[in-house]
N, C-alpha and C. Protein backbone atom coordinates (compact mmCIF):
# COMPACT_ATOMS: atom_id res chain seq x y z
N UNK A 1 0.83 -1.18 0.00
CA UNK A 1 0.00 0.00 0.00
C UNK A 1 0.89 1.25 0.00
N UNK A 2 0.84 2.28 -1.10
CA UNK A 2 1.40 3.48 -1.32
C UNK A 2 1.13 3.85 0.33
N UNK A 3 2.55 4.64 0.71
CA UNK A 3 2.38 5.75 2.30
C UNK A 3 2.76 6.77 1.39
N UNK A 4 2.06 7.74 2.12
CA UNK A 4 1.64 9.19 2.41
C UNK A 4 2.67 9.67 3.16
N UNK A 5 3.82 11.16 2.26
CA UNK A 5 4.40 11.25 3.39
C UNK A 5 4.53 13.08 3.46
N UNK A 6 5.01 13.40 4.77
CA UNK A 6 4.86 14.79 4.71
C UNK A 6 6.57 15.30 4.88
N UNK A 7 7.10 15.90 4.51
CA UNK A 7 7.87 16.86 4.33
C UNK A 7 8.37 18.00 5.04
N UNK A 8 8.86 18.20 5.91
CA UNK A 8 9.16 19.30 7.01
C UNK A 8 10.26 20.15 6.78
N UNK A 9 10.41 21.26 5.87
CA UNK A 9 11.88 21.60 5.94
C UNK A 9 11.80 23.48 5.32
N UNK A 10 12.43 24.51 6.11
CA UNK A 10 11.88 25.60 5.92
C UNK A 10 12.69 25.78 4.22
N UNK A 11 14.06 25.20 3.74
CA UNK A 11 14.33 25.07 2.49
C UNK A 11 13.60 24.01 1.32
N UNK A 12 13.18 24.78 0.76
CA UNK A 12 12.38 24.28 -0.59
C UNK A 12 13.21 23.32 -1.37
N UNK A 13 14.35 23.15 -1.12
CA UNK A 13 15.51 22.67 -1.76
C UNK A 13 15.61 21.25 -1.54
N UNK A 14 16.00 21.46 -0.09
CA UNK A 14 16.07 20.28 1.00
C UNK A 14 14.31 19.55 1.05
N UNK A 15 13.79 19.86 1.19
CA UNK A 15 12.63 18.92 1.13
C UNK A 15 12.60 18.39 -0.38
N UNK A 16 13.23 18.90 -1.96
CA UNK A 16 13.09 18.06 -2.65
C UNK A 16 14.26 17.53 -3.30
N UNK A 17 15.09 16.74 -2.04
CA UNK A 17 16.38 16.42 -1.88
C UNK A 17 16.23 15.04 -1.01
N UNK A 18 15.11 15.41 -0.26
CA UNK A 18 14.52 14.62 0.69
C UNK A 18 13.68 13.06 -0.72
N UNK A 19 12.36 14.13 -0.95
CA UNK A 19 11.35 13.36 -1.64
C UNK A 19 12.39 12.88 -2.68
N UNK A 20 13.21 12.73 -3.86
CA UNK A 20 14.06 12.31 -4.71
C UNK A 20 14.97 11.07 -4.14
N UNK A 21 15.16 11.21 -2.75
CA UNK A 21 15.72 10.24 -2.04
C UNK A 21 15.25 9.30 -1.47
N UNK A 22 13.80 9.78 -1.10
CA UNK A 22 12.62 8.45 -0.56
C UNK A 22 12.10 7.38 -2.01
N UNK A 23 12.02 8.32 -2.62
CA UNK A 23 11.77 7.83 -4.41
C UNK A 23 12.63 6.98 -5.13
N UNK A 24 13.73 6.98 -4.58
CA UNK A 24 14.76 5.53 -4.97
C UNK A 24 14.94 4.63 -3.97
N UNK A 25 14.00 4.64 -2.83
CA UNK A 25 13.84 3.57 -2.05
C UNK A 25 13.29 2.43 -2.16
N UNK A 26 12.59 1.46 -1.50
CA UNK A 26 11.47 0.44 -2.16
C UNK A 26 10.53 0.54 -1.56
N UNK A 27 10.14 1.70 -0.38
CA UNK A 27 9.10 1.90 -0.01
C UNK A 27 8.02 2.52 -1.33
N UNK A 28 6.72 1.84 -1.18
CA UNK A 28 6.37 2.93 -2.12
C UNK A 28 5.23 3.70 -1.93
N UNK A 29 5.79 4.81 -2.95
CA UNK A 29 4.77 6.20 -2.08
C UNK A 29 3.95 6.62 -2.86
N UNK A 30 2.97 6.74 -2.27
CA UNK A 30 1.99 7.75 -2.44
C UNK A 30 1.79 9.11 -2.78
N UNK A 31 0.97 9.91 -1.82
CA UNK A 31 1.95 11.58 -2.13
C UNK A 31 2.47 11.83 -0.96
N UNK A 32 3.31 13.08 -1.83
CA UNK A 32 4.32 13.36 -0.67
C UNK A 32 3.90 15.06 -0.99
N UNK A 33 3.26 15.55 1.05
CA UNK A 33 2.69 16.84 0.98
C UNK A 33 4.23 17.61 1.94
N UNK A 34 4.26 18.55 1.13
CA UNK A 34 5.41 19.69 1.59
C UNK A 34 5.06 20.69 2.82
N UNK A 35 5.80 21.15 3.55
CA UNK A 35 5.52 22.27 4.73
C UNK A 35 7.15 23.33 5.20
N UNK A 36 6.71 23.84 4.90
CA UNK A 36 7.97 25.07 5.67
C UNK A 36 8.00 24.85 6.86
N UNK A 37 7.35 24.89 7.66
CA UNK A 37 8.05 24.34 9.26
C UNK A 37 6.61 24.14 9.89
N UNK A 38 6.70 23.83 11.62
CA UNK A 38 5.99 23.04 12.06
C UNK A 38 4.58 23.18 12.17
N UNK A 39 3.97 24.43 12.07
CA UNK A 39 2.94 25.03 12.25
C UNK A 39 1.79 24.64 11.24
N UNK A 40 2.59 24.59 9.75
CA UNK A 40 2.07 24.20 9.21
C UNK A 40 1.97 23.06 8.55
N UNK A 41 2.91 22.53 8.90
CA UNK A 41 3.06 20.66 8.84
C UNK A 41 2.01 20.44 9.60
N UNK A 42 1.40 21.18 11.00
CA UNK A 42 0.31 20.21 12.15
C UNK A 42 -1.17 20.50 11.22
N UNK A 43 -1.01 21.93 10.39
CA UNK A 43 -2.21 22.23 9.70
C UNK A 43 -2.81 20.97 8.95
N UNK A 44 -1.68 20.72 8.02
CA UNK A 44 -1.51 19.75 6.68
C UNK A 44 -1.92 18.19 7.50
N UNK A 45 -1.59 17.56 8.54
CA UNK A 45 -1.78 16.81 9.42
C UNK A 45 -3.35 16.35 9.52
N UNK A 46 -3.95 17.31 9.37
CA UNK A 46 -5.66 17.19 10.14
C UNK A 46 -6.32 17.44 8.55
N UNK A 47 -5.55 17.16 7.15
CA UNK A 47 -6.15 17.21 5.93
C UNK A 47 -6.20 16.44 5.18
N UNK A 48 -6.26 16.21 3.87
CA UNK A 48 -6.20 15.12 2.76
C UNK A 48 -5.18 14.72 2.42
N UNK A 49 -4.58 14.60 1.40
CA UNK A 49 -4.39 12.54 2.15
C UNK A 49 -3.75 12.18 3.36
N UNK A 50 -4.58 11.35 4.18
CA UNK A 50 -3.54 11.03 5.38
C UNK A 50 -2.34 10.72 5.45
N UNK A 51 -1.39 11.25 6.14
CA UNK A 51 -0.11 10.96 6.30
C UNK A 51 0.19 9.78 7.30
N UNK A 52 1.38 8.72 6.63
CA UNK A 52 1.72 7.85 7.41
C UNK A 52 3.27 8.23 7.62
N UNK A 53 3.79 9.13 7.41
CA UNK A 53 5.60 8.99 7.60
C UNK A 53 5.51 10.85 7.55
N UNK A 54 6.53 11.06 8.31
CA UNK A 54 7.01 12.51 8.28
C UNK A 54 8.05 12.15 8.59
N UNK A 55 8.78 13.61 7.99
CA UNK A 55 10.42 13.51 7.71
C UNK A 55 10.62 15.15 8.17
N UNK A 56 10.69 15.76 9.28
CA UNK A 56 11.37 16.99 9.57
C UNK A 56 12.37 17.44 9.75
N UNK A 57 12.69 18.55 9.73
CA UNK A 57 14.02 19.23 10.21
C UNK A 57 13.79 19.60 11.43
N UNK A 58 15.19 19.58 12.27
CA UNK A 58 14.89 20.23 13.24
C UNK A 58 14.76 21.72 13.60
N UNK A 59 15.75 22.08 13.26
CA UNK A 59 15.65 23.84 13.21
C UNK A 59 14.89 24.54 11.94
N UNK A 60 13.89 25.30 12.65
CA UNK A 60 12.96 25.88 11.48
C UNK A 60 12.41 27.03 12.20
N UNK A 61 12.20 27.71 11.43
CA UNK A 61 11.97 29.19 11.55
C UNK A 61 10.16 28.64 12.05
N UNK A 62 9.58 29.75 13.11
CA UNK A 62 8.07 29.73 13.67
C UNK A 62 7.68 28.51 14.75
N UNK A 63 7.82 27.50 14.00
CA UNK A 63 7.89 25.96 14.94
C UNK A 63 8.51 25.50 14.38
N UNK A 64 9.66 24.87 15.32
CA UNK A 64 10.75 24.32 15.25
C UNK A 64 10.53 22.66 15.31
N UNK A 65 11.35 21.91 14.80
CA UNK A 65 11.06 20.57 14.52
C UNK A 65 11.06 19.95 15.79
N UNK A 66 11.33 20.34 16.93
CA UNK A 66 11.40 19.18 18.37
C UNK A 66 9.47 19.60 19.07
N UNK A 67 8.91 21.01 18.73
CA UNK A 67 7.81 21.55 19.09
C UNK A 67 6.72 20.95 18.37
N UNK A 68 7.40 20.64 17.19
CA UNK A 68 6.26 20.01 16.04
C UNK A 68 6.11 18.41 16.44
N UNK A 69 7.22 18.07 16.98
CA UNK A 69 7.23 16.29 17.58
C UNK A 69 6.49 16.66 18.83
N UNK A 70 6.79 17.02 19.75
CA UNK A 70 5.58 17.68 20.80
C UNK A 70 4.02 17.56 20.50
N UNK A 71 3.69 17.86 19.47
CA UNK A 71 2.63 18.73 18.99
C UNK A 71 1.73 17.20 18.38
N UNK A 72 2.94 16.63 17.98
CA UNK A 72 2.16 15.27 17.24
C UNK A 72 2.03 14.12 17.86
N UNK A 73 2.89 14.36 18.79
CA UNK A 73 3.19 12.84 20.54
C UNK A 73 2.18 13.08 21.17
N UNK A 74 1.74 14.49 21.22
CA UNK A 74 0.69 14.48 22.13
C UNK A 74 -0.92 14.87 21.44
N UNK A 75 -1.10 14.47 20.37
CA UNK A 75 -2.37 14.15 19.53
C UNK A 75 -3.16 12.98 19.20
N UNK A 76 -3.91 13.16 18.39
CA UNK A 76 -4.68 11.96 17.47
C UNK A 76 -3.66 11.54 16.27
N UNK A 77 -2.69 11.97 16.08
CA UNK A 77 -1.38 11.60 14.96
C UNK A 77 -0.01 10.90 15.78
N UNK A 78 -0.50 10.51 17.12
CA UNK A 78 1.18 10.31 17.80
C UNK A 78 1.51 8.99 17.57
N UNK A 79 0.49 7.91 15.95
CA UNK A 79 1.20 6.89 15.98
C UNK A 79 1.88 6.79 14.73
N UNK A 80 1.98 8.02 13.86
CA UNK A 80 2.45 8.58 13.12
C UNK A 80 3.92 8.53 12.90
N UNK A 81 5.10 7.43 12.62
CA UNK A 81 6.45 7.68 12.58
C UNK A 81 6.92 9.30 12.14
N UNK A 82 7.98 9.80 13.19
CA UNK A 82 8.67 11.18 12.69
C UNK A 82 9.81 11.13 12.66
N UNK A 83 10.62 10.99 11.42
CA UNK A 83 12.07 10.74 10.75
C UNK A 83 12.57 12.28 11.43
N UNK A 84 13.34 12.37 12.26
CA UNK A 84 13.91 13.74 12.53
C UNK A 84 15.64 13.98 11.29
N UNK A 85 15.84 15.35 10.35
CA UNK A 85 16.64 15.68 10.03
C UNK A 85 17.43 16.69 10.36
N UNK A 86 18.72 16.43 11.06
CA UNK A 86 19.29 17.01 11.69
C UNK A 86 20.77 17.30 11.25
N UNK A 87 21.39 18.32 11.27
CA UNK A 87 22.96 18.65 11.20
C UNK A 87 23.75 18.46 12.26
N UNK A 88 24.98 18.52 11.84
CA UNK A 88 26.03 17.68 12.97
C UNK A 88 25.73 18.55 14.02
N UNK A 89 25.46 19.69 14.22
CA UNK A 89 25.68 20.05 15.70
C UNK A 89 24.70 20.01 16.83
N UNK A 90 23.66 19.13 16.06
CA UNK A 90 22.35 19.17 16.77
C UNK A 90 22.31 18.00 17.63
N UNK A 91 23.41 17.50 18.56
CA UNK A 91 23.79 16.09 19.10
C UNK A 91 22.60 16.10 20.11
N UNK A 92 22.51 17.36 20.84
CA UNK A 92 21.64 17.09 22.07
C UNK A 92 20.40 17.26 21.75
N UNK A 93 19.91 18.20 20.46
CA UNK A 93 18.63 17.81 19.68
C UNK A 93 17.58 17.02 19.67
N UNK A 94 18.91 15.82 18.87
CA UNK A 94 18.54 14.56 18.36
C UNK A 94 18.25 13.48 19.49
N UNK A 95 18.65 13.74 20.49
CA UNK A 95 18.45 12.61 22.07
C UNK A 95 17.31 13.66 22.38
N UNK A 96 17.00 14.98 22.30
CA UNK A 96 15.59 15.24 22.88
C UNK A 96 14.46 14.55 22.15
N UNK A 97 15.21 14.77 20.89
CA UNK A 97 14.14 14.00 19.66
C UNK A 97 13.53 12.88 20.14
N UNK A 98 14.63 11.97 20.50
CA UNK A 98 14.00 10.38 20.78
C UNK A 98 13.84 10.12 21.70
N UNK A 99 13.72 11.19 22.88
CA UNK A 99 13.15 11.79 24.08
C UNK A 99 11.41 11.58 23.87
N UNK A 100 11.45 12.52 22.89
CA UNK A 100 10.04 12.88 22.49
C UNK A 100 9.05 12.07 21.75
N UNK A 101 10.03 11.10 21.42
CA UNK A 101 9.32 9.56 20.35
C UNK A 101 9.62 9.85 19.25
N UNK A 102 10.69 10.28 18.85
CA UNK A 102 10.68 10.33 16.97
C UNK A 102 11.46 9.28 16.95
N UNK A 103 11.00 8.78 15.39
CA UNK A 103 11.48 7.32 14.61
C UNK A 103 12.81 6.89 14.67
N UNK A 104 13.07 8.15 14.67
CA UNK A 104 14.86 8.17 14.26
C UNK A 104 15.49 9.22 13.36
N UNK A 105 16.75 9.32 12.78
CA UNK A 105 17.16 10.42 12.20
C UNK A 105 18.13 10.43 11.21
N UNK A 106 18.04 11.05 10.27
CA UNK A 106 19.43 11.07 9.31
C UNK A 106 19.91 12.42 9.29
N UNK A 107 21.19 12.39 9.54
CA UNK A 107 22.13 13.55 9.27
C UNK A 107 22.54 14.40 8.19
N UNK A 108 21.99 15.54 7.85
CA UNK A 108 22.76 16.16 6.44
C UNK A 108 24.09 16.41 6.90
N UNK A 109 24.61 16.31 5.57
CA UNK A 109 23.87 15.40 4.15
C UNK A 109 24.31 14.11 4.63
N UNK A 110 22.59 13.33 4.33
CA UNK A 110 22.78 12.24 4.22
C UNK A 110 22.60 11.60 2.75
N UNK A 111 23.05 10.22 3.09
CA UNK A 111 23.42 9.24 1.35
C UNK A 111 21.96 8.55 1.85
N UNK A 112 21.94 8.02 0.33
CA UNK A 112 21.32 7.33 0.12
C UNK A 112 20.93 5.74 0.65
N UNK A 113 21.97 5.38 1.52
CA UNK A 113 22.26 4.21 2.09
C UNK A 113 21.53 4.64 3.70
N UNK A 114 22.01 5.98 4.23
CA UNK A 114 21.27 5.69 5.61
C UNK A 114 19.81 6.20 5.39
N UNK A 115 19.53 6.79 4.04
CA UNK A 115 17.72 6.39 4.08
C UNK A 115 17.21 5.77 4.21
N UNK A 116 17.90 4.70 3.60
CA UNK A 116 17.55 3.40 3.49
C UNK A 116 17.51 2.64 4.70
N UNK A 117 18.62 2.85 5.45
CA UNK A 117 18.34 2.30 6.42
C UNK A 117 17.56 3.10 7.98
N UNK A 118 17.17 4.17 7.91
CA UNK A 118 16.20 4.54 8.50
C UNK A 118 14.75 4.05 8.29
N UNK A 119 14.63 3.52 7.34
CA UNK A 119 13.15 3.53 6.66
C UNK A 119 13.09 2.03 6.88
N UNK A 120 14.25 1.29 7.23
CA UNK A 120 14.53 -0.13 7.09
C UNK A 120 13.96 -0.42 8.90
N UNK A 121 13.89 0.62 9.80
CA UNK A 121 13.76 0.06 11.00
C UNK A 121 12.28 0.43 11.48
N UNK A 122 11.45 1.32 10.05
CA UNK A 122 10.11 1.21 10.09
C UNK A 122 9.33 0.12 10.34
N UNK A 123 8.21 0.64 10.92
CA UNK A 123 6.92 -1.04 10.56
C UNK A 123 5.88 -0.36 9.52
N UNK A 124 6.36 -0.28 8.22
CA UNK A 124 5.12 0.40 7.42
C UNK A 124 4.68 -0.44 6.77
């Protein structure tokens, strides 16, 4: 069954750096809905097509990616996997992250191999 996935990243760039990279995976997808940061990722959340996978950044301008995991742990979406994307200096971030219940994380820039294997420790 195609998953639904959402996109978290305040660069337009990086989110389709992201989707191009889920797209040579063997998961297969559905659509994939875009968001500039967290506020409106929770909008997009409560709309059409349901989302089964999100992939955020952490630092983002308005709501920030650890507020937006907050926001979804403690909803009607908290069984929702959240791929956190993070840069090297975000060490203590990324342990709040999985503090907070996110899936797990890949580091920019990441290859194509640890997508893979992030997506590999899914139950989708």
């Amino acid at each position: 069954m195609p998953v639904n996935i959402l996109i978290i990243d305040d660069s337009s760039v990086m989110r389709k750096i992201v989707d191009r990279s889920l797209r040579k995976t063997q998961l297969q997808i559905g659509e994939v809905i875009e968001a500039g940061d967290g506020a409106e990722a929770l909008a997009k959340l409560n709309g059409e097509p349901k989302v089964q996978l999100v992939f955020s950044d952490v630092n983002m301008p308005n709501m920030d990616g650890l507020e937006f995991l907050k926001n979804v742990k403690g909803s009607a979406h908290k069984q929702i996997p959240v791929i956190m994307i993070t840069t090297e200096g975000t060490e203590s971030k990324v342990m709040q992250a999985l503090q907070l219940g996110a899936a797990g994380y890949v580091r920019k820039p990441f290859t194509q191999v640890q997508m893979e294997e992030v997506l590999g420790r899914l139950q989708l």
